[in-house]
N, C-alpha and C. Protein backbone atom coordinates (compact mmCIF):
# COMPACT_ATOMS: atom_id res chain seq x y z
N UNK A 1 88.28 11.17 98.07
CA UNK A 1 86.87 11.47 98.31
C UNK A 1 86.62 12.90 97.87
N UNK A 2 85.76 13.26 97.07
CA UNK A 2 84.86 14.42 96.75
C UNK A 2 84.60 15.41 97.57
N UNK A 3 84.73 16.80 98.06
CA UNK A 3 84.44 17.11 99.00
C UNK A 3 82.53 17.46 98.77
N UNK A 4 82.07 16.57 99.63
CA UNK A 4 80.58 16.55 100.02
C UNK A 4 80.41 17.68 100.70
N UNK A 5 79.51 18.56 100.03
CA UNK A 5 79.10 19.69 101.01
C UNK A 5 78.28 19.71 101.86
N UNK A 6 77.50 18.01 102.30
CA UNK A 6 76.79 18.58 103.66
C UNK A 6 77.96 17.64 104.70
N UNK A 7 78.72 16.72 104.16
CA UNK A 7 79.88 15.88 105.44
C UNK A 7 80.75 17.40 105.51
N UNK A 8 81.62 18.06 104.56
CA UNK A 8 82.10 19.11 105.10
C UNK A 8 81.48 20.08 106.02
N UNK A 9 79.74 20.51 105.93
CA UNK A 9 79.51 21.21 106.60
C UNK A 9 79.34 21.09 108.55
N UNK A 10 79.03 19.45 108.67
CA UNK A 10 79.25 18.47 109.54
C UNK A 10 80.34 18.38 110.34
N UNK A 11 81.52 18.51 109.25
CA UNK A 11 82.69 18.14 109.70
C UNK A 11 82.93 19.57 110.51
N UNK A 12 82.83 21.32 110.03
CA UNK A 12 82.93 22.25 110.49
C UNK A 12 82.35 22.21 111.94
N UNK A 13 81.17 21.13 111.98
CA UNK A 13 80.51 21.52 113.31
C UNK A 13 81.55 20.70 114.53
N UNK A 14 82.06 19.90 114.19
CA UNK A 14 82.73 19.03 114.80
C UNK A 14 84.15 19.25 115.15
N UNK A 15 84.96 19.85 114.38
CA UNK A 15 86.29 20.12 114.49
C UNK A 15 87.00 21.66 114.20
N UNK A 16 87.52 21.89 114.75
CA UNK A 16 88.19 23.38 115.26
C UNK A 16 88.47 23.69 113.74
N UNK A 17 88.09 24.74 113.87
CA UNK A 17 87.72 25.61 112.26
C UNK A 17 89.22 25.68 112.08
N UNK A 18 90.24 25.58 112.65
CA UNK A 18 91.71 25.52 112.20
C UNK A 18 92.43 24.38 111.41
N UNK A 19 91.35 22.99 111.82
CA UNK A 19 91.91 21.66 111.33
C UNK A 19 91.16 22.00 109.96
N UNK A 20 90.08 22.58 109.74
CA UNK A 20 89.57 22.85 108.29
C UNK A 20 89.48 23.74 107.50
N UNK A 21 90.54 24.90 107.85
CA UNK A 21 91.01 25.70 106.69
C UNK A 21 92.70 25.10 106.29
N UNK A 22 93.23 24.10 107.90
CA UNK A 22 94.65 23.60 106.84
C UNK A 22 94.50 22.10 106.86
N UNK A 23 93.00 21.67 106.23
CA UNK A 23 93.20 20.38 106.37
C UNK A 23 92.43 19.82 105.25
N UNK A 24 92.34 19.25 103.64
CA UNK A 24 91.37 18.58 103.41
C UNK A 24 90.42 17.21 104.17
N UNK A 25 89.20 17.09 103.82
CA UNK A 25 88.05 15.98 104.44
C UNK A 25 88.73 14.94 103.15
N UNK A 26 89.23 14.34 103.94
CA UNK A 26 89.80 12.75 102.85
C UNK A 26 88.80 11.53 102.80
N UNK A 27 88.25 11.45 103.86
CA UNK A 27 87.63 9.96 104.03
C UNK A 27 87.00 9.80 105.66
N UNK A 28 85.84 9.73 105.20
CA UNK A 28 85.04 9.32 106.77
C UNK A 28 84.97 7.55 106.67
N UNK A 29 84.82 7.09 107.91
CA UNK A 29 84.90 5.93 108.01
C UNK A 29 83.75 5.51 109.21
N UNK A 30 82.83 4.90 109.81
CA UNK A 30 82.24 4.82 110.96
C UNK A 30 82.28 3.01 110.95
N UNK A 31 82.59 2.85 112.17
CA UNK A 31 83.91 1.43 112.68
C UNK A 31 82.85 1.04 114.26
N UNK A 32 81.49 0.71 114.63
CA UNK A 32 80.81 0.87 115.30
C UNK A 32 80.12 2.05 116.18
N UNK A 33 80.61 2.42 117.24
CA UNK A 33 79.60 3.67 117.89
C UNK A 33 81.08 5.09 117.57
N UNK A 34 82.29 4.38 116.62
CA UNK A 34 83.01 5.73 116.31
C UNK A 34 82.95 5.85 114.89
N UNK A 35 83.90 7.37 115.08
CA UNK A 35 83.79 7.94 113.16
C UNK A 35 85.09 8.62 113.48
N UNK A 36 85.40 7.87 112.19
CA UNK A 36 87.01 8.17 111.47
C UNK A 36 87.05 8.86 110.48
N UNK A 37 87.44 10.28 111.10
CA UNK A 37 87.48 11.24 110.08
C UNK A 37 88.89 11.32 109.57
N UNK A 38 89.05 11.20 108.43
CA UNK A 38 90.76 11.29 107.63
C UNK A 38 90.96 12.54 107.10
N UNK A 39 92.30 13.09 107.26
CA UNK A 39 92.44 14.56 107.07
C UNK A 39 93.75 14.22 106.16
N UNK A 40 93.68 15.27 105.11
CA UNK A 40 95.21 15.38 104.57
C UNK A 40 95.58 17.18 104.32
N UNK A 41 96.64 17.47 104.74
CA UNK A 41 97.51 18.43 105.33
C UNK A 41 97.90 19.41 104.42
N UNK A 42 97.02 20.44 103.78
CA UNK A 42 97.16 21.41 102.82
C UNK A 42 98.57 22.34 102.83
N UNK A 43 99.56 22.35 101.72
CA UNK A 43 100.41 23.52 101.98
C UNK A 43 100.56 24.87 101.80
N UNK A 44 100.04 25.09 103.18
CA UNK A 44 99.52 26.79 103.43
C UNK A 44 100.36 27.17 104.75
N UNK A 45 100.66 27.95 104.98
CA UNK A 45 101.77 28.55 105.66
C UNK A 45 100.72 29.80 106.39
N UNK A 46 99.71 28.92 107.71
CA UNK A 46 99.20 29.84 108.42
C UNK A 46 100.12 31.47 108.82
N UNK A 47 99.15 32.38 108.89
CA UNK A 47 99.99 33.73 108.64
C UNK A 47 99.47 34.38 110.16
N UNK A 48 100.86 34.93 110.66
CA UNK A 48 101.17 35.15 112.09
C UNK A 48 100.05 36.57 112.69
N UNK A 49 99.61 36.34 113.63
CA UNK A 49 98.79 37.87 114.09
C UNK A 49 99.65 38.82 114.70
């Protein structure tokens, strides 16, 4: 999937700004009153404070 810039901006509102600097938006899915957001796992080596 393309990253869509208003589902990414969506997705920011929804999920901890940590799952979306190490995570690509793969695939939304909505399966009745839920939504299946699919993530795939960037290799970035969060850097220690």
């Amino acid at each position: 999937m393309s990253q869509n810039p208003l589902l990414l901006s969506l997705v920011k509102y929804v999920l901890p700004s940590e799952l979306v600097d190490y995570f690509d938006l793969i695939h939304l899915e909505e399966s009745g009153e839920s939504l299946h957001i699919h993530l795939d796992e960037l290799n970035i080596i969060p850097e220690r404070i």
